[in-house]
PDB file of N, CA and C in Angstrom:
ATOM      1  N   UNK A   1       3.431  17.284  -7.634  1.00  0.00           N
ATOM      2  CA  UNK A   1       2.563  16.184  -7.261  1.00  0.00           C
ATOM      3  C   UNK A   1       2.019  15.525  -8.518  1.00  0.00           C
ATOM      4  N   UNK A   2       1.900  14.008  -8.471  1.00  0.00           N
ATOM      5  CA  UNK A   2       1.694  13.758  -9.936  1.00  0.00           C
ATOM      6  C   UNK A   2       1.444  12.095  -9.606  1.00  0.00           C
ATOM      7  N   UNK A   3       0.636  11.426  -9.968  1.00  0.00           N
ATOM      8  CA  UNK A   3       0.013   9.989  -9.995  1.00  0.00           C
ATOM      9  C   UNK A   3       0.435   9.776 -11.809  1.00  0.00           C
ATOM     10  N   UNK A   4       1.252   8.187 -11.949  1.00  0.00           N
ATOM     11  CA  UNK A   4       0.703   8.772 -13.624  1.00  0.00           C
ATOM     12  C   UNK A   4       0.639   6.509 -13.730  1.00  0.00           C
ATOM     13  N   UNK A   5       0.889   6.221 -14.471  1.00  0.00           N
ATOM     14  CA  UNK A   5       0.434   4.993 -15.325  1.00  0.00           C
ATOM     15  C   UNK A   5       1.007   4.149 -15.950  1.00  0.00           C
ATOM     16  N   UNK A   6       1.388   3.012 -16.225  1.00  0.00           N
ATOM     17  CA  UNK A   6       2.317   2.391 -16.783  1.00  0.00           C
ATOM     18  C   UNK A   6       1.037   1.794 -18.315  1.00  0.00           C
ATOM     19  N   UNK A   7       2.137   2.030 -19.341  1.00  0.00           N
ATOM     20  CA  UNK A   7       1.095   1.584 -20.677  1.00  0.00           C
ATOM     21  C   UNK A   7      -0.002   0.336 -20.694  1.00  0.00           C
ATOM     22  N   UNK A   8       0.435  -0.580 -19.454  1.00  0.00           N
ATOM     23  CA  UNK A   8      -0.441  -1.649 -19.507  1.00  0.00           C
ATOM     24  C   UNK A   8      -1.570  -1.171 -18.324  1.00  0.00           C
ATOM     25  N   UNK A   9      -1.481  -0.335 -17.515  1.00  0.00           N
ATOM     26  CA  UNK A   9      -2.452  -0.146 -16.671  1.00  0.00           C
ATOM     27  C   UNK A   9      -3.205   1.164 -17.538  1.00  0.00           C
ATOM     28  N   UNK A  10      -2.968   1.548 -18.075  1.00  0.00           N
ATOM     29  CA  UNK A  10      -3.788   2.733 -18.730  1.00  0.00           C
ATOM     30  C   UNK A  10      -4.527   1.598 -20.044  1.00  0.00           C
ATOM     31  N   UNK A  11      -4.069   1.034 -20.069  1.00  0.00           N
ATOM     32  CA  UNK A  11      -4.706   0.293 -21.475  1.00  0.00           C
ATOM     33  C   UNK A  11      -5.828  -0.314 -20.666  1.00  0.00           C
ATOM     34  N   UNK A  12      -5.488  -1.315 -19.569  1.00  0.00           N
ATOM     35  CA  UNK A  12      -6.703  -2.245 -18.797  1.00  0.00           C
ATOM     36  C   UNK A  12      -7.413  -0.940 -18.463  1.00  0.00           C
ATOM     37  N   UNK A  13      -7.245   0.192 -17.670  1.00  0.00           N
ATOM     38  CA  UNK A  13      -8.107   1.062 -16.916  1.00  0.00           C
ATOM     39  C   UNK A  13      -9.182   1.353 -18.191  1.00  0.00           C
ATOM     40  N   UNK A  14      -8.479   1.672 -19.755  1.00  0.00           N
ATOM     41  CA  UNK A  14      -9.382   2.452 -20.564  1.00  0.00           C
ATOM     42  C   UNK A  14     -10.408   1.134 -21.146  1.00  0.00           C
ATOM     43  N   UNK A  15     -10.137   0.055 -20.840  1.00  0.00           N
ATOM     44  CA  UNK A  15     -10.952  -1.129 -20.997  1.00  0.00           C
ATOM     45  C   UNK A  15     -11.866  -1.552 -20.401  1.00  0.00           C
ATOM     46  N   UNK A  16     -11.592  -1.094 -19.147  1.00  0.00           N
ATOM     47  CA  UNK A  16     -13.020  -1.275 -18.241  1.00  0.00           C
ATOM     48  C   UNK A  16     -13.421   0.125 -18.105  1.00  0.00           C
ATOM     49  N   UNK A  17     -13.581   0.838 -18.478  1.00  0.00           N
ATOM     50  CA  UNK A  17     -14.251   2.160 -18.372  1.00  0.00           C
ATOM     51  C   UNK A  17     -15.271   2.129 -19.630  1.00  0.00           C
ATOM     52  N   UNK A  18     -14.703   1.420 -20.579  1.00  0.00           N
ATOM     53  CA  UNK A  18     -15.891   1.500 -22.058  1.00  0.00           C
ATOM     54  C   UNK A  18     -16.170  -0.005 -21.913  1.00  0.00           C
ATOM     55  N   UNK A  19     -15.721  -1.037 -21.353  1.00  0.00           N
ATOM     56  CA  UNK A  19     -16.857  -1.941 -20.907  1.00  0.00           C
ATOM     57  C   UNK A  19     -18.396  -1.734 -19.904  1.00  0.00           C
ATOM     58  N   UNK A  20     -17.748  -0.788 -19.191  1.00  0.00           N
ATOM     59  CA  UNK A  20     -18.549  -0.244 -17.857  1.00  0.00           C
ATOM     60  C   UNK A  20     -19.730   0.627 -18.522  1.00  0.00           C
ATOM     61  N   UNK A  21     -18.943   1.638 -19.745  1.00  0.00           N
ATOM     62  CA  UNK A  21     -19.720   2.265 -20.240  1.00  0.00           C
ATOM     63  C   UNK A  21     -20.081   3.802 -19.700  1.00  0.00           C
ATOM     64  N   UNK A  22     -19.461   4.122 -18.905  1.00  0.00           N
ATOM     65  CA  UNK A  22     -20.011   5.379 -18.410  1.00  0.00           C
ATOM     66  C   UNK A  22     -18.322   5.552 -17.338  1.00  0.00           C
ATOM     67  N   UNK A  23     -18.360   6.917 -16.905  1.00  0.00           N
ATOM     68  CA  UNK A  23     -16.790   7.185 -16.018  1.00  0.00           C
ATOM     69  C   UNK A  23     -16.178   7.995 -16.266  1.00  0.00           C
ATOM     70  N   UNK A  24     -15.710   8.817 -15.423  1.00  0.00           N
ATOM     71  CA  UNK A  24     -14.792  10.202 -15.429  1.00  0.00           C
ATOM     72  C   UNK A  24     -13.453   9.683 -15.729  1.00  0.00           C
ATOM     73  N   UNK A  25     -13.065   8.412 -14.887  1.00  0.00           N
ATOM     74  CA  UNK A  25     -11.648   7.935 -14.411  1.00  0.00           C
ATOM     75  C   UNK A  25     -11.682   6.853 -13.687  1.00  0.00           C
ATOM     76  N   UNK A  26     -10.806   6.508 -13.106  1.00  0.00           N
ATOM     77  CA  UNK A  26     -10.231   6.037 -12.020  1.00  0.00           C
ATOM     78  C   UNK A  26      -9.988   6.693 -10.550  1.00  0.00           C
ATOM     79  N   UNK A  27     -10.466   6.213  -9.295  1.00  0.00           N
ATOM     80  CA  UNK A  27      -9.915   6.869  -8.159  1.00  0.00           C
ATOM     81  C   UNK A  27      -8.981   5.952  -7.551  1.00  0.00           C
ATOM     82  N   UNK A  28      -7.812   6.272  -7.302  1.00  0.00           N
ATOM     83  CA  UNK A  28      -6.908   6.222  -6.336  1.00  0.00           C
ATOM     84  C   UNK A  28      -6.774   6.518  -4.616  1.00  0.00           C
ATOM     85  N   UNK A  29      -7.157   6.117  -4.042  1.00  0.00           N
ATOM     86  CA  UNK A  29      -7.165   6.431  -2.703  1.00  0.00           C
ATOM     87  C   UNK A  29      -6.421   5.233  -1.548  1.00  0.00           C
ATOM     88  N   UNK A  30      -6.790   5.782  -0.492  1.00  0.00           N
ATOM     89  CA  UNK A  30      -5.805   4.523   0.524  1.00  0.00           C
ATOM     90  C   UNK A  30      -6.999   4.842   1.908  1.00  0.00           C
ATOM     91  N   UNK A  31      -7.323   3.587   2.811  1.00  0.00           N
ATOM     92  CA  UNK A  31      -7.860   3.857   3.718  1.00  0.00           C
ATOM     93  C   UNK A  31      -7.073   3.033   4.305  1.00  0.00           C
ATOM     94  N   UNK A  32      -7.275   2.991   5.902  1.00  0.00           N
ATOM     95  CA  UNK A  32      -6.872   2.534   7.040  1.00  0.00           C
ATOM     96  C   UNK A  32      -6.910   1.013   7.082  1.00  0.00           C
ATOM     97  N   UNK A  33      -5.928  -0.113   7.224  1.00  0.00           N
ATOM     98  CA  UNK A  33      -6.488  -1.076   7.215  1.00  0.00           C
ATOM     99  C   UNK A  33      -4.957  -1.952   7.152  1.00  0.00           C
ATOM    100  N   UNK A  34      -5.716  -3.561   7.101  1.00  0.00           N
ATOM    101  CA  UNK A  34      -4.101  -4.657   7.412  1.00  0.00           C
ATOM    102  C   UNK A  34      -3.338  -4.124   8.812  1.00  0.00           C
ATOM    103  N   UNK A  35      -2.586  -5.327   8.029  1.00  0.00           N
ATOM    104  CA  UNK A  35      -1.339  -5.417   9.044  1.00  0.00           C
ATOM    105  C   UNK A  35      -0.525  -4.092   9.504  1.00  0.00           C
ATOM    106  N   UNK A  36      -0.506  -3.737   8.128  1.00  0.00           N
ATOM    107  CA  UNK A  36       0.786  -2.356   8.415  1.00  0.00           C
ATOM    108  C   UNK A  36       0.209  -1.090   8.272  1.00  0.00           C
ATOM    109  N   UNK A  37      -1.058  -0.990   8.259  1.00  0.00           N
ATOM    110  CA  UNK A  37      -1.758   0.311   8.558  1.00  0.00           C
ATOM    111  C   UNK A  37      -2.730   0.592   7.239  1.00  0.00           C
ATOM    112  N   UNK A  38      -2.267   1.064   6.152  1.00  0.00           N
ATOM    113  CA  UNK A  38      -3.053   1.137   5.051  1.00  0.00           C
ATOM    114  C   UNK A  38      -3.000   0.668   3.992  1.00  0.00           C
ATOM    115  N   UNK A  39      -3.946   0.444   3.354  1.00  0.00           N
ATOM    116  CA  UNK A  39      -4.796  -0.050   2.162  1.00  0.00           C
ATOM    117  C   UNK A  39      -4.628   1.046   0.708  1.00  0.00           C
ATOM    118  N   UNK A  40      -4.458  -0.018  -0.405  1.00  0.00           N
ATOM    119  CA  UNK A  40      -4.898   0.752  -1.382  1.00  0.00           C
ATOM    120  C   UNK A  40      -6.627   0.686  -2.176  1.00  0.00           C
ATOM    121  N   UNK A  41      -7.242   1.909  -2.392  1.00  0.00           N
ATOM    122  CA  UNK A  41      -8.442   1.154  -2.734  1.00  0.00           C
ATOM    123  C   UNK A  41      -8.718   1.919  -3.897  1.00  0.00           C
ATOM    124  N   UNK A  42      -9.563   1.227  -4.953  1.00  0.00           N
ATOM    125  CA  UNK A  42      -9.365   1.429  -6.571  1.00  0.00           C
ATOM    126  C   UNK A  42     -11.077   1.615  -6.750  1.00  0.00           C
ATOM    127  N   UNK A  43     -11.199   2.299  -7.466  1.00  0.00           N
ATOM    128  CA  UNK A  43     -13.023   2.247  -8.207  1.00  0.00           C
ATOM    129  C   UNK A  43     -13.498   3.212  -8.906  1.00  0.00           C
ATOM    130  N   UNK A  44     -14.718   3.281  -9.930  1.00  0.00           N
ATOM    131  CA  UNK A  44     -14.936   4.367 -10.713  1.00  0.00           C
ATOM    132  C   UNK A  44     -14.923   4.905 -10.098  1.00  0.00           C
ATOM    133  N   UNK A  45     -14.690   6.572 -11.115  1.00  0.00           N
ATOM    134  CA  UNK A  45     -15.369   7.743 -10.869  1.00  0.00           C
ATOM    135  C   UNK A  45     -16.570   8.086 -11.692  1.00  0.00           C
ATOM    136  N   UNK A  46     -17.765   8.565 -11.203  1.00  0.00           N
ATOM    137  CA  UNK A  46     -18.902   9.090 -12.028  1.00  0.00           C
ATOM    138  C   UNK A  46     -18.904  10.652 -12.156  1.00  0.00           C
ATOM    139  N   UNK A  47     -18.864  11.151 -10.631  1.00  0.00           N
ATOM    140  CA  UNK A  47     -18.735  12.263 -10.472  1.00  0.00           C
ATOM    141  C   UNK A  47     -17.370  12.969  -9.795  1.00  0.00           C
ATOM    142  N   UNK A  48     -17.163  14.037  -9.773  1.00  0.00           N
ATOM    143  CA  UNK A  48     -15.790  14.132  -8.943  1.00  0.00           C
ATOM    144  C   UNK A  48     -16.336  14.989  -7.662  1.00  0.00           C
ATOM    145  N   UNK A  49     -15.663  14.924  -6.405  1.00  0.00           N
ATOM    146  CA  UNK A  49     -15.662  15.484  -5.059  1.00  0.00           C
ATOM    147  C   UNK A  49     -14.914  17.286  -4.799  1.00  0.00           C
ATOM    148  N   UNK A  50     -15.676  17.128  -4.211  1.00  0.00           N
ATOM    149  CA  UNK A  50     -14.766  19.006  -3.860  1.00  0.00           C
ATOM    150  C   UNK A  50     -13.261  19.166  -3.691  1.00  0.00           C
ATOM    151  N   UNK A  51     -12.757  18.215  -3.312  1.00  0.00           N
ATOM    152  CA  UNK A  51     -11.403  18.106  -2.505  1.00  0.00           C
ATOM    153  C   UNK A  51     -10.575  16.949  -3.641  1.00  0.00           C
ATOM    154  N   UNK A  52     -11.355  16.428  -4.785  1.00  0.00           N
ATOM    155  CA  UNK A  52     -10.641  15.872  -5.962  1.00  0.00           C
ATOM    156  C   UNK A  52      -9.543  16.155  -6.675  1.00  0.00           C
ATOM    157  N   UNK A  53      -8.070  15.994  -6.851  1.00  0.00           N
ATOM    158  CA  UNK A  53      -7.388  16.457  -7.922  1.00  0.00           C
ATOM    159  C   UNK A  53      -7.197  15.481  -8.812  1.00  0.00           C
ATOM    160  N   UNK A  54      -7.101  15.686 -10.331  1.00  0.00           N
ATOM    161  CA  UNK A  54      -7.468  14.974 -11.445  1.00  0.00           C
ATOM    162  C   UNK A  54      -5.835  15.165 -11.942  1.00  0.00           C
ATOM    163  N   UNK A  55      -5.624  13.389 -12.395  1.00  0.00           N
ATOM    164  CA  UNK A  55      -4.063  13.590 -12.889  1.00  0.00           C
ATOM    165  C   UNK A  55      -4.626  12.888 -14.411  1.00  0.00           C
ATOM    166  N   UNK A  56      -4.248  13.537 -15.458  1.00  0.00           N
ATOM    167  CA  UNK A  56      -4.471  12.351 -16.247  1.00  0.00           C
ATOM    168  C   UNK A  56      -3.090  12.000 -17.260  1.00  0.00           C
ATOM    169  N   UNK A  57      -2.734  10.484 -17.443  1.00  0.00           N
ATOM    170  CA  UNK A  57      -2.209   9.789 -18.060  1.00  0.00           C
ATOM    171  C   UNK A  57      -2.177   9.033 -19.143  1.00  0.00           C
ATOM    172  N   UNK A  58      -1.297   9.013 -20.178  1.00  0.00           N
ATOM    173  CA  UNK A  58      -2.167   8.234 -21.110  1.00  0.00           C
ATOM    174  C   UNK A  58      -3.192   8.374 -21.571  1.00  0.00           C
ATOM    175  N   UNK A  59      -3.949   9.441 -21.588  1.00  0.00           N
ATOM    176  CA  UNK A  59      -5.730   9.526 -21.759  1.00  0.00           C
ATOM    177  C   UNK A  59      -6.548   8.836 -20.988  1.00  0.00           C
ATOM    178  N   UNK A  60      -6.185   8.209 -19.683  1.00  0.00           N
ATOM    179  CA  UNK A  60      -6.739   7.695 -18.190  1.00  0.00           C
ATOM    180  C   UNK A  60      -6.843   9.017 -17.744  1.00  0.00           C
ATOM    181  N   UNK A  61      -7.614   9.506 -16.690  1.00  0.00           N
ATOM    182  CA  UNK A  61      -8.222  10.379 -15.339  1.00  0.00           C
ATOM    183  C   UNK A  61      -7.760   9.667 -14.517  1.00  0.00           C
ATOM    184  N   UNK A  62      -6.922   9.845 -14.145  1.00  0.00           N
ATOM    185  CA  UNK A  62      -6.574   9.273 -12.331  1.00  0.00           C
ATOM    186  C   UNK A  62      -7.247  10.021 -11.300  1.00  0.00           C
ATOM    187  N   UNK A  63      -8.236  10.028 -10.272  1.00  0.00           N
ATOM    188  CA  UNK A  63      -8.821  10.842  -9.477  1.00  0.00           C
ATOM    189  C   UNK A  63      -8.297  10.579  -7.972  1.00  0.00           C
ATOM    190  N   UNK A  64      -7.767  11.588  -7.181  1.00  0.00           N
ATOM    191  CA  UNK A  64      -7.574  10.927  -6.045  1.00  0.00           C
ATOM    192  C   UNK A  64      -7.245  12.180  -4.889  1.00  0.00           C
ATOM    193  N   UNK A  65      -8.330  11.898  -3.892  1.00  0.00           N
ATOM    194  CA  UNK A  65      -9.262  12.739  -2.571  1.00  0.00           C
ATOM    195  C   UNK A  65      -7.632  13.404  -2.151  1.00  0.00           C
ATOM    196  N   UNK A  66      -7.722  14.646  -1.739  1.00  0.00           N
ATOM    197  CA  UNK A  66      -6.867  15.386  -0.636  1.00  0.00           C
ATOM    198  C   UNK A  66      -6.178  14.691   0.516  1.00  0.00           C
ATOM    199  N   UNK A  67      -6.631  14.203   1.323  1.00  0.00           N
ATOM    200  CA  UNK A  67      -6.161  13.457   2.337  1.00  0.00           C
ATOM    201  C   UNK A  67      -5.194  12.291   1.786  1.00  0.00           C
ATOM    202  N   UNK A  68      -5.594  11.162   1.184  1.00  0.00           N
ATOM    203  CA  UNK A  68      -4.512  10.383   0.092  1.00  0.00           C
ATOM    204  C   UNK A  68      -3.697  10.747  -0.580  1.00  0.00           C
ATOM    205  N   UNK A  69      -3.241  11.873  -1.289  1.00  0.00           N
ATOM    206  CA  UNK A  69      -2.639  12.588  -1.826  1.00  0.00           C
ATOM    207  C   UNK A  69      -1.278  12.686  -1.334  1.00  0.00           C
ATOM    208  N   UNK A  70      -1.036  12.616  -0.192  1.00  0.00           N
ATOM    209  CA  UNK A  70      -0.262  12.888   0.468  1.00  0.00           C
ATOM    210  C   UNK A  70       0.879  11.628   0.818  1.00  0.00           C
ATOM    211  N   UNK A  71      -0.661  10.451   0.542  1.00  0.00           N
ATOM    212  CA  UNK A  71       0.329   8.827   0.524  1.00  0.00           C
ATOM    213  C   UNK A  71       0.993   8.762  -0.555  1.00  0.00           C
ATOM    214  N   UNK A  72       0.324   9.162  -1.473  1.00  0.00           N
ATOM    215  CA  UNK A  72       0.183   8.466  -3.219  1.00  0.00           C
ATOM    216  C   UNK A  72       1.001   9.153  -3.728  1.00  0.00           C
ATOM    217  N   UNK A  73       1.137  10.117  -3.573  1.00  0.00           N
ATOM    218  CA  UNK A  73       2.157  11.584  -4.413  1.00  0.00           C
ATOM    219  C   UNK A  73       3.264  10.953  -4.975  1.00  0.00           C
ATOM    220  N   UNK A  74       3.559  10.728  -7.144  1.00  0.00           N
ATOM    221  CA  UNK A  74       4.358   9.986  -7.147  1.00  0.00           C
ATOM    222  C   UNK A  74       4.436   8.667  -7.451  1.00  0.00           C
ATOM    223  N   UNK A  75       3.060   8.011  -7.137  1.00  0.00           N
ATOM    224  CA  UNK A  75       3.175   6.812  -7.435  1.00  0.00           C
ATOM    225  C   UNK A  75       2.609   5.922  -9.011  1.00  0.00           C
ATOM    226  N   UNK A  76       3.138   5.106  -9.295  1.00  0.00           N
ATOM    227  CA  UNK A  76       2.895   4.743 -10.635  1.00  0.00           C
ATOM    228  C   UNK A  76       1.906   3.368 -10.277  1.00  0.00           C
ATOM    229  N   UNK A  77       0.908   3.826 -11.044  1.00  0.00           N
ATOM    230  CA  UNK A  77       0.049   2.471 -11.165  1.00  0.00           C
ATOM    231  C   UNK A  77       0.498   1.720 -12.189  1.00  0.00           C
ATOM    232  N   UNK A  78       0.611   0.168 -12.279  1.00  0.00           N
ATOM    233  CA  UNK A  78       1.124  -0.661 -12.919  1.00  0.00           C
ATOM    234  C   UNK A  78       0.129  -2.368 -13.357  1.00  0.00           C
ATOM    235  N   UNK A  79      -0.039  -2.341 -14.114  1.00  0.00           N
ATOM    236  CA  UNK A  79      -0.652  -3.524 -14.559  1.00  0.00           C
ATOM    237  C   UNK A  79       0.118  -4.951 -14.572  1.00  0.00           C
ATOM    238  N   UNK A  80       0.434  -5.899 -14.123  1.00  0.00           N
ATOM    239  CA  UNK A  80       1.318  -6.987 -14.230  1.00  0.00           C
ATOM    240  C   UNK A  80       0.392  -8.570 -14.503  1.00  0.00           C
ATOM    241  N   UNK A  81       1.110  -9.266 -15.030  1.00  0.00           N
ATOM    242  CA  UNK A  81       0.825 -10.640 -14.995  1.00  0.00           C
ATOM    243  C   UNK A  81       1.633 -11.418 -14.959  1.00  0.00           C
ATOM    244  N   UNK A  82       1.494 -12.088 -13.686  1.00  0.00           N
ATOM    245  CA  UNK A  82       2.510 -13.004 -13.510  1.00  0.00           C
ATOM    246  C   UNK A  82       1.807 -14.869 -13.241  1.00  0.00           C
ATOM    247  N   UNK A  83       2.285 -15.376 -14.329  1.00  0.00           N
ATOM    248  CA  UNK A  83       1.792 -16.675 -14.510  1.00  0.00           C
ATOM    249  C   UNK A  83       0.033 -16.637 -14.638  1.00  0.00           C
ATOM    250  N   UNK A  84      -0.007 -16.911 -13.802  1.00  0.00           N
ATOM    251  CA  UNK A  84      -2.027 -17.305 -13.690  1.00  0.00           C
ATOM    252  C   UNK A  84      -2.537 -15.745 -13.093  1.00  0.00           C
ATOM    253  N   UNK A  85      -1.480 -15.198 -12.377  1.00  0.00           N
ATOM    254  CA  UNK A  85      -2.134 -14.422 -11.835  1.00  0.00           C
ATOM    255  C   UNK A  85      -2.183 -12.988 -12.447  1.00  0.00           C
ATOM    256  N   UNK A  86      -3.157 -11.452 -12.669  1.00  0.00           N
ATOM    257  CA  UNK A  86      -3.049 -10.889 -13.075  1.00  0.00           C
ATOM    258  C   UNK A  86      -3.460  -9.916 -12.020  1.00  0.00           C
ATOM    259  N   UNK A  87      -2.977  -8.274 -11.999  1.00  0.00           N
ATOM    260  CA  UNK A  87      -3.546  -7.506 -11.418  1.00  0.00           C
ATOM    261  C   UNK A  87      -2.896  -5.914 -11.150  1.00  0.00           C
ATOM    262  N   UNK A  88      -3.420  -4.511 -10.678  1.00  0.00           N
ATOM    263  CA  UNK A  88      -2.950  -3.638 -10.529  1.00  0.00           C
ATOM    264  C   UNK A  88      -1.633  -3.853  -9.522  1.00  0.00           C
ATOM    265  N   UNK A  89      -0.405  -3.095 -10.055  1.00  0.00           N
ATOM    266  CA  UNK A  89       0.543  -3.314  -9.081  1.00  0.00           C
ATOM    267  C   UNK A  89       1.013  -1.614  -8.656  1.00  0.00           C
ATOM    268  N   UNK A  90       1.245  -1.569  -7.443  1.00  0.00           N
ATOM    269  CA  UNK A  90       1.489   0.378  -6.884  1.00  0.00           C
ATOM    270  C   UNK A  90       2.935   0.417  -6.510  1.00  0.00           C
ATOM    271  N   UNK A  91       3.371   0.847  -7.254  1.00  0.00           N
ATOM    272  CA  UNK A  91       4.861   1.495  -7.413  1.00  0.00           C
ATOM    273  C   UNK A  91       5.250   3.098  -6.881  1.00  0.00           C
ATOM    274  N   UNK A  92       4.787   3.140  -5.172  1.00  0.00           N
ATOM    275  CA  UNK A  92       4.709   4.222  -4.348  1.00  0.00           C
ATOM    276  C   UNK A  92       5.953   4.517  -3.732  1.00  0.00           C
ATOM    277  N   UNK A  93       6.579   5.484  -4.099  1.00  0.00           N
ATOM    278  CA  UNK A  93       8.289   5.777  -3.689  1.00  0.00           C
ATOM    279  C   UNK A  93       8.083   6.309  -2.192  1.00  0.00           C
ATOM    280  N   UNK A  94       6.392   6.163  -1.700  1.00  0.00           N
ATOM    281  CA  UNK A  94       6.424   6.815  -0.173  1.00  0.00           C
ATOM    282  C   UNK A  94       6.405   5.894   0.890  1.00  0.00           C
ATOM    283  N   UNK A  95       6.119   4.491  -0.041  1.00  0.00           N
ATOM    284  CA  UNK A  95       5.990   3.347   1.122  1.00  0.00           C
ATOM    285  C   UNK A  95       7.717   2.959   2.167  1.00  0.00           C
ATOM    286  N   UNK A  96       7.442   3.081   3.081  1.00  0.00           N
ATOM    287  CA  UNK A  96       8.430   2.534   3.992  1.00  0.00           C
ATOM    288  C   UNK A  96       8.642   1.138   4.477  1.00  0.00           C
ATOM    289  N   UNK A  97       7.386   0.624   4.082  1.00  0.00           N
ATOM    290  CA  UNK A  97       7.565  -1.078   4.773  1.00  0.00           C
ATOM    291  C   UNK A  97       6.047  -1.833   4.256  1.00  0.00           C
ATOM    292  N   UNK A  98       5.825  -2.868   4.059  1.00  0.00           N
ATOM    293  CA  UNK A  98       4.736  -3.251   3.667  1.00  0.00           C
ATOM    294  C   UNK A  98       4.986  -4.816   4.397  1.00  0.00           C
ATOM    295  N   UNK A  99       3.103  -5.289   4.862  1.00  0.00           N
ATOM    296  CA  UNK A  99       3.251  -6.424   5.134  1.00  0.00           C
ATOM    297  C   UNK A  99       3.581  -7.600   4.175  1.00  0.00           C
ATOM    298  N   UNK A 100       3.545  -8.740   5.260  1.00  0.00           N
ATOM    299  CA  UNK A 100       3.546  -9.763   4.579  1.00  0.00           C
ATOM    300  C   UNK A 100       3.516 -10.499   3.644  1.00  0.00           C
ATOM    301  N   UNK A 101       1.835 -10.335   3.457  1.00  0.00           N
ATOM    302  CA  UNK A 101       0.781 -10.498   2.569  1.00  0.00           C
ATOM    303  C   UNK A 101       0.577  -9.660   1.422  1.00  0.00           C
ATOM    304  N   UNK A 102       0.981  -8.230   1.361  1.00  0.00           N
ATOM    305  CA  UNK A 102       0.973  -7.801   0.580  1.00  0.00           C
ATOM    306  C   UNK A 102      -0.260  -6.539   0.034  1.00  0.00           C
ATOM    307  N   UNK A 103      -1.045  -6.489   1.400  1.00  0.00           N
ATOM    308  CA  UNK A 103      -2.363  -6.279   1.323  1.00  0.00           C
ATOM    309  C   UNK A 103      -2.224  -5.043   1.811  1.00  0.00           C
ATOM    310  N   UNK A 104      -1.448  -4.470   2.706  1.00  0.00           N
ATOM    311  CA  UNK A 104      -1.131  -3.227   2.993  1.00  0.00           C
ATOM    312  C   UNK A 104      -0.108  -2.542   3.372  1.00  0.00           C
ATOM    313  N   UNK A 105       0.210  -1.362   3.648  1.00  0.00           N
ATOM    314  CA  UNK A 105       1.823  -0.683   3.817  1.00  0.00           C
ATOM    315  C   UNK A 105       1.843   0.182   4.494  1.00  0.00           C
ATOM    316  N   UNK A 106       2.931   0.530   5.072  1.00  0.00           N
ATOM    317  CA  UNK A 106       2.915   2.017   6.568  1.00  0.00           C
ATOM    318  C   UNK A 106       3.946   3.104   5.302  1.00  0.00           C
ATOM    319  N   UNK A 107       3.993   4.328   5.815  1.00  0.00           N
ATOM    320  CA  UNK A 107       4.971   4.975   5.011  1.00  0.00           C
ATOM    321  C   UNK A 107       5.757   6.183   6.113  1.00  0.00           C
TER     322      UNK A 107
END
């Protein structure tokens, strides 16, 4: 089992963590949601949870809950910019289908 990082997302992650100023990591998780069932959802860590396993990459903490684990297992977080637009991209070998929009995925 293993979450890990692409050099441009470990570089942005370690950029807003010492802008932020304080942070264990990054959490990785997925809740229920969209079109095709679930969501990816991103945000510090301050503290870590009982049920936490800690991947780290690059010198990033990837943090991400038991229950998600199970979506995510595998997947590479990725930093991209394309034209105007910039942002985390999830490179999950568990997804089976994703909507439309882009906003969520079934596996």
């Amino acid at each position: 089992m293993a979450i890990s990082l692409s050099e441009s997302a470990a570089q942005r992650v370690s950029a807003f963590i010492a802008n932020r100023g304080k942070g264990l990591g990054l959490r990785l998780g997925v809740r229920t949601s969209g079109c095709s069932g679930m969501a990816y959802v991103l945000e510090f860590v301050d503290e870590l949870n009982d049920d936490d396993r800690v991947f780290e990459d690059k010198g990033v903490k990837v943090i991400v809950d038991g229950k998600s684990l199970v979506y995510l297992d595998g997947t590479e977080l990725d930093f991209v910019k394309e034209g105007l637009n910039e942002g985390f991209k999830f490179n999950n070998p568990n997804v089976s289908g994703e909507c439309g929009c882009g906003e969520s995925f079934n596996v």
